[in-house]
N, C-alpha and C. Protein backbone atom coordinates (compact mmCIF):
# COMPACT_ATOMS: atom_id res chain seq x y z
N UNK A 1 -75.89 -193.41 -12.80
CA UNK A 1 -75.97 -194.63 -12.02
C UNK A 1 -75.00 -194.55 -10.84
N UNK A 2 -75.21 -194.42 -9.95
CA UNK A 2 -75.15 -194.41 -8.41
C UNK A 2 -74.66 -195.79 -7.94
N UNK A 3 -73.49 -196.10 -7.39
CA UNK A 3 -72.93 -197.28 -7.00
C UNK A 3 -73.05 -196.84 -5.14
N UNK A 4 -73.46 -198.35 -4.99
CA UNK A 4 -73.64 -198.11 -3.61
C UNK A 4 -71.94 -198.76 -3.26
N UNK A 5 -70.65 -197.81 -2.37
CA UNK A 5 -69.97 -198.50 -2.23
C UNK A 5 -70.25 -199.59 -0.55
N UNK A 6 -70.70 -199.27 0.37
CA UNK A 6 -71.46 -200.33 1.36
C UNK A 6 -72.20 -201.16 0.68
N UNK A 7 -72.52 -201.48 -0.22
CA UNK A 7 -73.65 -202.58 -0.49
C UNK A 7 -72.39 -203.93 -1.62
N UNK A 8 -71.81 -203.12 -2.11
CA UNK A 8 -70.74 -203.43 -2.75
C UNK A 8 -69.45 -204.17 -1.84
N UNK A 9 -69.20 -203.80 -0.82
CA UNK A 9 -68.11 -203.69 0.05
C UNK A 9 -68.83 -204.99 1.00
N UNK A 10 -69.95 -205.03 1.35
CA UNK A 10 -70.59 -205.93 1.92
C UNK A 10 -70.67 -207.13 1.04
N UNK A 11 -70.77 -206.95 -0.58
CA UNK A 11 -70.69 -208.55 -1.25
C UNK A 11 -69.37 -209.03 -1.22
N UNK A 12 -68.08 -208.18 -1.53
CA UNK A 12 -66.95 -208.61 -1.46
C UNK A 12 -66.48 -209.11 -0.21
N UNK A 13 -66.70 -208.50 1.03
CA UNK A 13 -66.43 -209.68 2.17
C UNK A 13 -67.41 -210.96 2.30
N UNK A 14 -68.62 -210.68 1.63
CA UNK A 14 -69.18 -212.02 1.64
C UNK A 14 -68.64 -213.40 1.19
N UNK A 15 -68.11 -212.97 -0.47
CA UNK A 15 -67.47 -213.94 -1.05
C UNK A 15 -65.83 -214.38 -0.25
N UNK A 16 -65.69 -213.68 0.56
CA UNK A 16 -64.46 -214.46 1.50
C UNK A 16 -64.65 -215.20 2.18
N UNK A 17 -65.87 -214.61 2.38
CA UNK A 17 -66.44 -215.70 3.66
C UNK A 17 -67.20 -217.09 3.21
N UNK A 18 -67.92 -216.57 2.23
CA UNK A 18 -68.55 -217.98 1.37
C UNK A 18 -67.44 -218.98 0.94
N UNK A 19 -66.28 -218.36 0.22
CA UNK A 19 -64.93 -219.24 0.05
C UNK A 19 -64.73 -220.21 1.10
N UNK A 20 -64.34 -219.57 2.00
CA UNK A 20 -63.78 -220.05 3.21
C UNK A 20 -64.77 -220.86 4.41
N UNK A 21 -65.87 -220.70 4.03
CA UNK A 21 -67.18 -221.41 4.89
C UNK A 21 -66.77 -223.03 4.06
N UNK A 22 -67.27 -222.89 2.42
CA UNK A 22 -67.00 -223.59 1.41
C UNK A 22 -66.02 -224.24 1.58
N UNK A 23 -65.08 -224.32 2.14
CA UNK A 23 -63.36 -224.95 2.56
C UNK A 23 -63.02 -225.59 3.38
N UNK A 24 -64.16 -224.80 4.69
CA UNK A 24 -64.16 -225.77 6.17
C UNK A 24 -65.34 -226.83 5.94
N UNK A 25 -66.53 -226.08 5.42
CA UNK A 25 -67.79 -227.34 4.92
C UNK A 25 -66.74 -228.06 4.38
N UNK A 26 -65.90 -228.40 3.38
CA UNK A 26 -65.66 -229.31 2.40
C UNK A 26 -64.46 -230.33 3.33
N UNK A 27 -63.78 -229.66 4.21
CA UNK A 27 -63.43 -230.61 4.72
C UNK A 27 -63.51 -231.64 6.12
N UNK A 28 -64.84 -230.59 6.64
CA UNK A 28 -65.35 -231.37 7.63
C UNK A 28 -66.29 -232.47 7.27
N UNK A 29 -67.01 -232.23 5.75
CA UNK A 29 -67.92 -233.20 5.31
C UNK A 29 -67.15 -234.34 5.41
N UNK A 30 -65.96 -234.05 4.74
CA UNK A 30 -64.61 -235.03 4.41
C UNK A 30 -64.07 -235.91 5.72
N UNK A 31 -64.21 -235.16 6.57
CA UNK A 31 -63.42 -236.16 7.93
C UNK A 31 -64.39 -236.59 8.74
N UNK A 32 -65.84 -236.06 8.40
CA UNK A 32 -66.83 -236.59 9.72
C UNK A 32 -67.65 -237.36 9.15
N UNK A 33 -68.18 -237.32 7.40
CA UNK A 33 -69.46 -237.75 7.13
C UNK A 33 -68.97 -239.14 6.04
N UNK A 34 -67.33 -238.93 5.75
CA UNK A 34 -67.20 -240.18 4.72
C UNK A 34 -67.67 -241.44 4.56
N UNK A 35 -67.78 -241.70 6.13
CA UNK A 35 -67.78 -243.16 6.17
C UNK A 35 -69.36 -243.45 6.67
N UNK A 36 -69.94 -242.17 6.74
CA UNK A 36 -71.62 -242.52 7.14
C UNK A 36 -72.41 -242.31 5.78
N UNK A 37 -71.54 -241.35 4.70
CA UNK A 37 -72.68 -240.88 3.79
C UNK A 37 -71.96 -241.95 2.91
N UNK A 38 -72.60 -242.20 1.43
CA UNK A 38 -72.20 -242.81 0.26
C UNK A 38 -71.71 -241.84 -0.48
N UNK A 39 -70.19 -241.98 -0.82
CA UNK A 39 -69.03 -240.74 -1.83
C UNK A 39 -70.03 -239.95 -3.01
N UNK A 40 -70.87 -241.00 -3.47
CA UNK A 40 -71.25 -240.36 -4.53
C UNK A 40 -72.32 -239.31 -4.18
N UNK A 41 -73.15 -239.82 -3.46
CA UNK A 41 -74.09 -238.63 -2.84
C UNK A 41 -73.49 -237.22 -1.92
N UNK A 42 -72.66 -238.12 -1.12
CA UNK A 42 -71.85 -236.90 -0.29
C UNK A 42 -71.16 -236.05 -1.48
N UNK A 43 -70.82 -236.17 -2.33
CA UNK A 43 -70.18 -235.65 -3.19
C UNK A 43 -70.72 -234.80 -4.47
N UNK A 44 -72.59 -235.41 -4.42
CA UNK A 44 -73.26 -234.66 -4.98
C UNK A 44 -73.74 -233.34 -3.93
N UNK A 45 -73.98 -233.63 -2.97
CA UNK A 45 -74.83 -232.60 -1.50
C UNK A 45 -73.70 -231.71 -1.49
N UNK A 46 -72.31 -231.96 -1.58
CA UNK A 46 -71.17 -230.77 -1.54
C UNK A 46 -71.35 -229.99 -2.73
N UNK A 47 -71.28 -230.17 -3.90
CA UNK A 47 -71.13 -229.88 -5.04
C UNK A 47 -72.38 -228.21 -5.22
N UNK A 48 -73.64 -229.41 -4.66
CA UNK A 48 -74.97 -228.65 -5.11
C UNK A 48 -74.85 -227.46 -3.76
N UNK A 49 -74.42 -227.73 -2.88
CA UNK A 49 -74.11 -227.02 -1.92
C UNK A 49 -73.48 -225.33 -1.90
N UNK A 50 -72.27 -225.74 -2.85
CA UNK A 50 -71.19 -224.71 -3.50
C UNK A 50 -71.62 -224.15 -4.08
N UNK A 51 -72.56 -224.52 -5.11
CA UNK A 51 -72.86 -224.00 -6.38
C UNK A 51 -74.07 -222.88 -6.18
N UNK A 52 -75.06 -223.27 -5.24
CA UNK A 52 -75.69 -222.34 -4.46
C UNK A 52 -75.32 -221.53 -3.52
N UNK A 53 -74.47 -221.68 -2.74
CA UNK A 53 -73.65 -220.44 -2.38
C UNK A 53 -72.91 -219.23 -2.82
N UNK A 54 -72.69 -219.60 -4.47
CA UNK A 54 -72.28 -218.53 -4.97
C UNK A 54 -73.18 -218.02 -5.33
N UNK A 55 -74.23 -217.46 -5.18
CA UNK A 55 -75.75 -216.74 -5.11
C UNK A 55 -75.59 -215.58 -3.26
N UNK A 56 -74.97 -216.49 -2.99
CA UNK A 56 -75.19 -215.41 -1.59
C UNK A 56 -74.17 -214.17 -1.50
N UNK A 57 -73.64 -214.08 -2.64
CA UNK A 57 -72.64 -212.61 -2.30
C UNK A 57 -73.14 -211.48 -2.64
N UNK A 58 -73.75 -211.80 -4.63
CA UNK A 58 -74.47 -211.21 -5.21
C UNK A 58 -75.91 -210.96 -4.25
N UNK A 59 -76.37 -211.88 -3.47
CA UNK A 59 -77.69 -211.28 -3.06
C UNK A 59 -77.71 -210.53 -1.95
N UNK A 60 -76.39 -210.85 -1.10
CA UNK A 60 -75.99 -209.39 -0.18
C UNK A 60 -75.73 -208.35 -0.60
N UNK A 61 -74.69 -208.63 -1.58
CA UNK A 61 -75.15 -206.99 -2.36
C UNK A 61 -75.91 -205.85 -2.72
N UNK A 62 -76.60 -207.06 -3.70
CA UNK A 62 -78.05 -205.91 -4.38
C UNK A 62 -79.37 -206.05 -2.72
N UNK A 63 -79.18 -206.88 -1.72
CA UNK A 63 -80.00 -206.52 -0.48
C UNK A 63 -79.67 -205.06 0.25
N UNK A 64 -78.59 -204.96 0.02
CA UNK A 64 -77.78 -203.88 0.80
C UNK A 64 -77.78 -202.44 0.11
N UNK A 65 -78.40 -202.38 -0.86
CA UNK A 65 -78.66 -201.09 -1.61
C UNK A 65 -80.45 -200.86 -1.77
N UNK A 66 -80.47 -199.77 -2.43
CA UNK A 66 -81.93 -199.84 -2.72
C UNK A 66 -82.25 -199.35 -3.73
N UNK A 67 -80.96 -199.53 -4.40
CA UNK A 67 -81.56 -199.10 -6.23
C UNK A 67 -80.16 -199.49 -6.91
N UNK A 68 -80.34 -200.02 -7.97
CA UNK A 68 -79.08 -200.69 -8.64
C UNK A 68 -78.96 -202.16 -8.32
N UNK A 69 -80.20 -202.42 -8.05
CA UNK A 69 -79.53 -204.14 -7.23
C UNK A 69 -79.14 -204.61 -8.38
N UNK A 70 -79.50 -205.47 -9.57
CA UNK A 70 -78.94 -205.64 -10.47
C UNK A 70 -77.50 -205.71 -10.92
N UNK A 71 -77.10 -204.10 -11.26
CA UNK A 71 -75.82 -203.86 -11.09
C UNK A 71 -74.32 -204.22 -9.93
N UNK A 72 -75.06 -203.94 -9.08
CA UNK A 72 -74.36 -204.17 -7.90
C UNK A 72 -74.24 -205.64 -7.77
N UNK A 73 -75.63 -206.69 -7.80
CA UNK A 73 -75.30 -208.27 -7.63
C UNK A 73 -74.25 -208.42 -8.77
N UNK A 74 -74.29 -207.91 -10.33
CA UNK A 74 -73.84 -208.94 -11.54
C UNK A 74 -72.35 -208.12 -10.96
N UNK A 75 -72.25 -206.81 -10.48
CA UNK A 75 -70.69 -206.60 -10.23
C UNK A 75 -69.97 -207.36 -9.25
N UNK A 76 -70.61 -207.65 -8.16
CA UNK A 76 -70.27 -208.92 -7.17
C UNK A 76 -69.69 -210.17 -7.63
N UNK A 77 -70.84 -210.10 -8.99
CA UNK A 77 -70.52 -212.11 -9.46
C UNK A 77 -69.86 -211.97 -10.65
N UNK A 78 -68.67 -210.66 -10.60
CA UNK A 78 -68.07 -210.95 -11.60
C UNK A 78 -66.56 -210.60 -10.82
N UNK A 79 -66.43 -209.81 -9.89
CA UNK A 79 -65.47 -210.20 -8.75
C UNK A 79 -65.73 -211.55 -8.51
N UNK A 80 -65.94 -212.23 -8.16
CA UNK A 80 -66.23 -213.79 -7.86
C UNK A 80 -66.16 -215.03 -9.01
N UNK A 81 -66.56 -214.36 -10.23
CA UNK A 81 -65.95 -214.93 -11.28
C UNK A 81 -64.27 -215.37 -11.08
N UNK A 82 -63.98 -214.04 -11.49
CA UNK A 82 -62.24 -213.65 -11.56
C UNK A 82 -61.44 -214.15 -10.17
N UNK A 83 -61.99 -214.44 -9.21
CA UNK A 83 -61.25 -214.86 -8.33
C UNK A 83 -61.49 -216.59 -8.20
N UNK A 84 -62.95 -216.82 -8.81
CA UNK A 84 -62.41 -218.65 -8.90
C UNK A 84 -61.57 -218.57 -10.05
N UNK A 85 -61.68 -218.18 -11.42
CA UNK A 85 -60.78 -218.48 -11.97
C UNK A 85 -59.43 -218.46 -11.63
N UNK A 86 -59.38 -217.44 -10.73
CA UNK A 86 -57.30 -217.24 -10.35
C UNK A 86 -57.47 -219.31 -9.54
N UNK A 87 -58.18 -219.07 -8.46
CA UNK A 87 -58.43 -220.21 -7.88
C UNK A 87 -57.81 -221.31 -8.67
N UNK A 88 -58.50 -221.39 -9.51
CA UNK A 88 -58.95 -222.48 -10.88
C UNK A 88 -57.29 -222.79 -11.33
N UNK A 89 -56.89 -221.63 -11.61
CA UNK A 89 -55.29 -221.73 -12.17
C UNK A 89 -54.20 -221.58 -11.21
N UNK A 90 -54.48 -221.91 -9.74
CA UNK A 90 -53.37 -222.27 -8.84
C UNK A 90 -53.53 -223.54 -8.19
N UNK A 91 -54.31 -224.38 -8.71
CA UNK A 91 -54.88 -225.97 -7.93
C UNK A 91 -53.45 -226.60 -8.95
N UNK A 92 -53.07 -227.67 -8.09
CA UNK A 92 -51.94 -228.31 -8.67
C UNK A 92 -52.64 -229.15 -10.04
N UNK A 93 -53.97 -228.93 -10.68
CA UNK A 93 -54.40 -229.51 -12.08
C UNK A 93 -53.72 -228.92 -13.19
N UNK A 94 -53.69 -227.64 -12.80
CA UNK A 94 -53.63 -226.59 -13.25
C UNK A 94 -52.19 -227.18 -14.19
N UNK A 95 -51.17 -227.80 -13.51
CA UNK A 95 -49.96 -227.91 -13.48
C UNK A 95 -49.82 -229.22 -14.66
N UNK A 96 -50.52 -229.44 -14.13
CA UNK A 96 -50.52 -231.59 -15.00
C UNK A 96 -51.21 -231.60 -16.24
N UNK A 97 -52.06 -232.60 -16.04
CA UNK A 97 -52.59 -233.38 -17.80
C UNK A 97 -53.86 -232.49 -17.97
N UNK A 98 -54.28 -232.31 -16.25
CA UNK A 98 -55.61 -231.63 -16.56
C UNK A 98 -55.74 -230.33 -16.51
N UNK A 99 -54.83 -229.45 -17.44
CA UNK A 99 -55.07 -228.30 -17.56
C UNK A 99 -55.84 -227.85 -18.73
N UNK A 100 -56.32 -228.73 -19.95
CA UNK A 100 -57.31 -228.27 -21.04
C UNK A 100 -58.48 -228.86 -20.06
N UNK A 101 -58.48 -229.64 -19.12
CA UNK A 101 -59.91 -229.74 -18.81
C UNK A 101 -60.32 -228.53 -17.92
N UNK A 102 -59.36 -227.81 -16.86
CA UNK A 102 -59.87 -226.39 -16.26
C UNK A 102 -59.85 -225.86 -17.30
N UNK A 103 -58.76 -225.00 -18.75
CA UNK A 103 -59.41 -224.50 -18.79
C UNK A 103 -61.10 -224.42 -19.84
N UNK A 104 -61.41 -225.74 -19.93
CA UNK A 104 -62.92 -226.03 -20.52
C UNK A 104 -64.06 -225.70 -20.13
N UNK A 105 -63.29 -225.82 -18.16
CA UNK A 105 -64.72 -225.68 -17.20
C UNK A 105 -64.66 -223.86 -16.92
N UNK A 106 -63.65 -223.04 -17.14
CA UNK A 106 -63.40 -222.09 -17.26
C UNK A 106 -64.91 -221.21 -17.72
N UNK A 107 -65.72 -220.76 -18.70
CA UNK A 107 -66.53 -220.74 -18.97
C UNK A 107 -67.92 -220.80 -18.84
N UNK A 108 -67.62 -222.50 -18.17
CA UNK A 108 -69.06 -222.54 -17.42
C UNK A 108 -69.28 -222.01 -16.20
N UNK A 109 -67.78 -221.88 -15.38
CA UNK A 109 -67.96 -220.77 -14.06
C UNK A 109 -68.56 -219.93 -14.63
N UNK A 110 -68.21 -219.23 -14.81
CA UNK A 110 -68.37 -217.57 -15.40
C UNK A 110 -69.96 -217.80 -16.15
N UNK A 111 -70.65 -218.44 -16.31
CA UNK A 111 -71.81 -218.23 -16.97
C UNK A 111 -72.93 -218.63 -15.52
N UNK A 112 -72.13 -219.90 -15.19
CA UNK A 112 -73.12 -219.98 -13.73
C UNK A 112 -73.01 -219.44 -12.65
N UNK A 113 -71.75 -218.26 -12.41
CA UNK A 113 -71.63 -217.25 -11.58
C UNK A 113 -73.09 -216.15 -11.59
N UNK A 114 -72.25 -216.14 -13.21
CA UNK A 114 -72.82 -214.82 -13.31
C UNK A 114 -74.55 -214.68 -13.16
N UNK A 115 -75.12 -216.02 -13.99
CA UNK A 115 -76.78 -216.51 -13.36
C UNK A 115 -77.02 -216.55 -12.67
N UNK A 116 -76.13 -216.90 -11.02
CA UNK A 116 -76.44 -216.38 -10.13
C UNK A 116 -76.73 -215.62 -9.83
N UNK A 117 -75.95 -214.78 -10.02
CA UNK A 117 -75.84 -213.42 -9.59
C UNK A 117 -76.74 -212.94 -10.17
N UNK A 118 -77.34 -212.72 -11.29
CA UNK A 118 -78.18 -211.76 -11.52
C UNK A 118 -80.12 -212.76 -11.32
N UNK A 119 -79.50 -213.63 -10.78
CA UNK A 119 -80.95 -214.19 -10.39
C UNK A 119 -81.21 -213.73 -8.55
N UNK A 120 -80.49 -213.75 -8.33
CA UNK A 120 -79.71 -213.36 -6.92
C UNK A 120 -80.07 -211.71 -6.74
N UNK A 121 -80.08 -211.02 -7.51
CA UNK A 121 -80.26 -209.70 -7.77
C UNK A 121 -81.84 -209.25 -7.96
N UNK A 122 -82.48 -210.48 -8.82
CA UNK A 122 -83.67 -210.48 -8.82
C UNK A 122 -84.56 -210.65 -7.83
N UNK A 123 -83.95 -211.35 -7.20
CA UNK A 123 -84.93 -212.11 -6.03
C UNK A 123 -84.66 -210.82 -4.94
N UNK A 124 -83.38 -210.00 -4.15
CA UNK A 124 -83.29 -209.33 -3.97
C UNK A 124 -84.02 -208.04 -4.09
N UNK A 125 -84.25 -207.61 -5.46
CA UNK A 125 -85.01 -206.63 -6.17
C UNK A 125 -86.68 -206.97 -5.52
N UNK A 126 -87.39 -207.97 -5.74
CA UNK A 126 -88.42 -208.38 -5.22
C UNK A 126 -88.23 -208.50 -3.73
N UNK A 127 -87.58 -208.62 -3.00
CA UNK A 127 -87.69 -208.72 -1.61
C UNK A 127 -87.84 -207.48 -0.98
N UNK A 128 -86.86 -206.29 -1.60
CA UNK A 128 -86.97 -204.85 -1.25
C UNK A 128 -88.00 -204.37 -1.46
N UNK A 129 -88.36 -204.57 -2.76
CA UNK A 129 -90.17 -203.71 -2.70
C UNK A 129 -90.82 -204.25 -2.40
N UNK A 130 -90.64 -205.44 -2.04
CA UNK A 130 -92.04 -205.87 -1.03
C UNK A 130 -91.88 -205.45 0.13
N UNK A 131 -90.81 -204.88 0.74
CA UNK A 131 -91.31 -204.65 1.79
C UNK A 131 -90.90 -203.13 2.38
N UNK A 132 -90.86 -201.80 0.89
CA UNK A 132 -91.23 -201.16 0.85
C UNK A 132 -92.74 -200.61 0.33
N UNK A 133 -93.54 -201.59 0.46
CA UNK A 133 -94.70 -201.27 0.03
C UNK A 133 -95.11 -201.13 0.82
């Protein structure tokens, strides 16, 4: 098994960039749209927002190779795992009352990363041979 390191190297700057897209979205929603959108919806559209973005590292990945996508997306979304979790355990919650509740949600990252990612891989996988056919 053949690791593509460009296809690899291309998901890991993705997820910096998805972070950090994710950071400026979250706080421009925050200073421009508060008082036009309703908290609870604005707060659902961010959420669902994020959560689908972590699909785009893994699917640059396995796009960027042409065999191993699979491998290559679930290795992406497990770098991306491990770095929300560090995330996860430097937020000042981390510190207070709500540290059995991170680490509870702990888990469900890592399971809905990783579904990403290898759904992300799939769709990928189908996009390449279609249009090597």
């Amino acid at each position: 098994m053949a690791l593509s390191k460009d296809a690899l190297m291309a998901g890991l700057i993705s997820i910096v960039i998805v972070i950090l897209l994710n950071a400026l979205l979250l706080i421009a929603a925050l200073s421009l749209l508060s008082d036009l959108i309703p908290p609870a919806l604005l707060y659902a559209l961010l959420k669902g927002l994020s959560i689908f973005s972590l699909a785009i590292p893994a699917y640059i990945a396995a796009r960027a190779t042409r065999h191993n996508y699979l491998l290559h997306s679930l290795l992406t979304g497990a770098v991306e795992s491990v770095l929300l979790l560090l995330m996860m355990t430097q937020t000042f919650s981390w510190e207070g009352t709500l540290q059995n509740e991170v680490m509870r949600q702990m888990p469900l990252v890592v399971v809905v990363v990783m579904s990403l990612s290898l759904l992300a891989g799939l769709l990928a996988k189908r996009l390449n041979q279609r249009e090597d056919a």
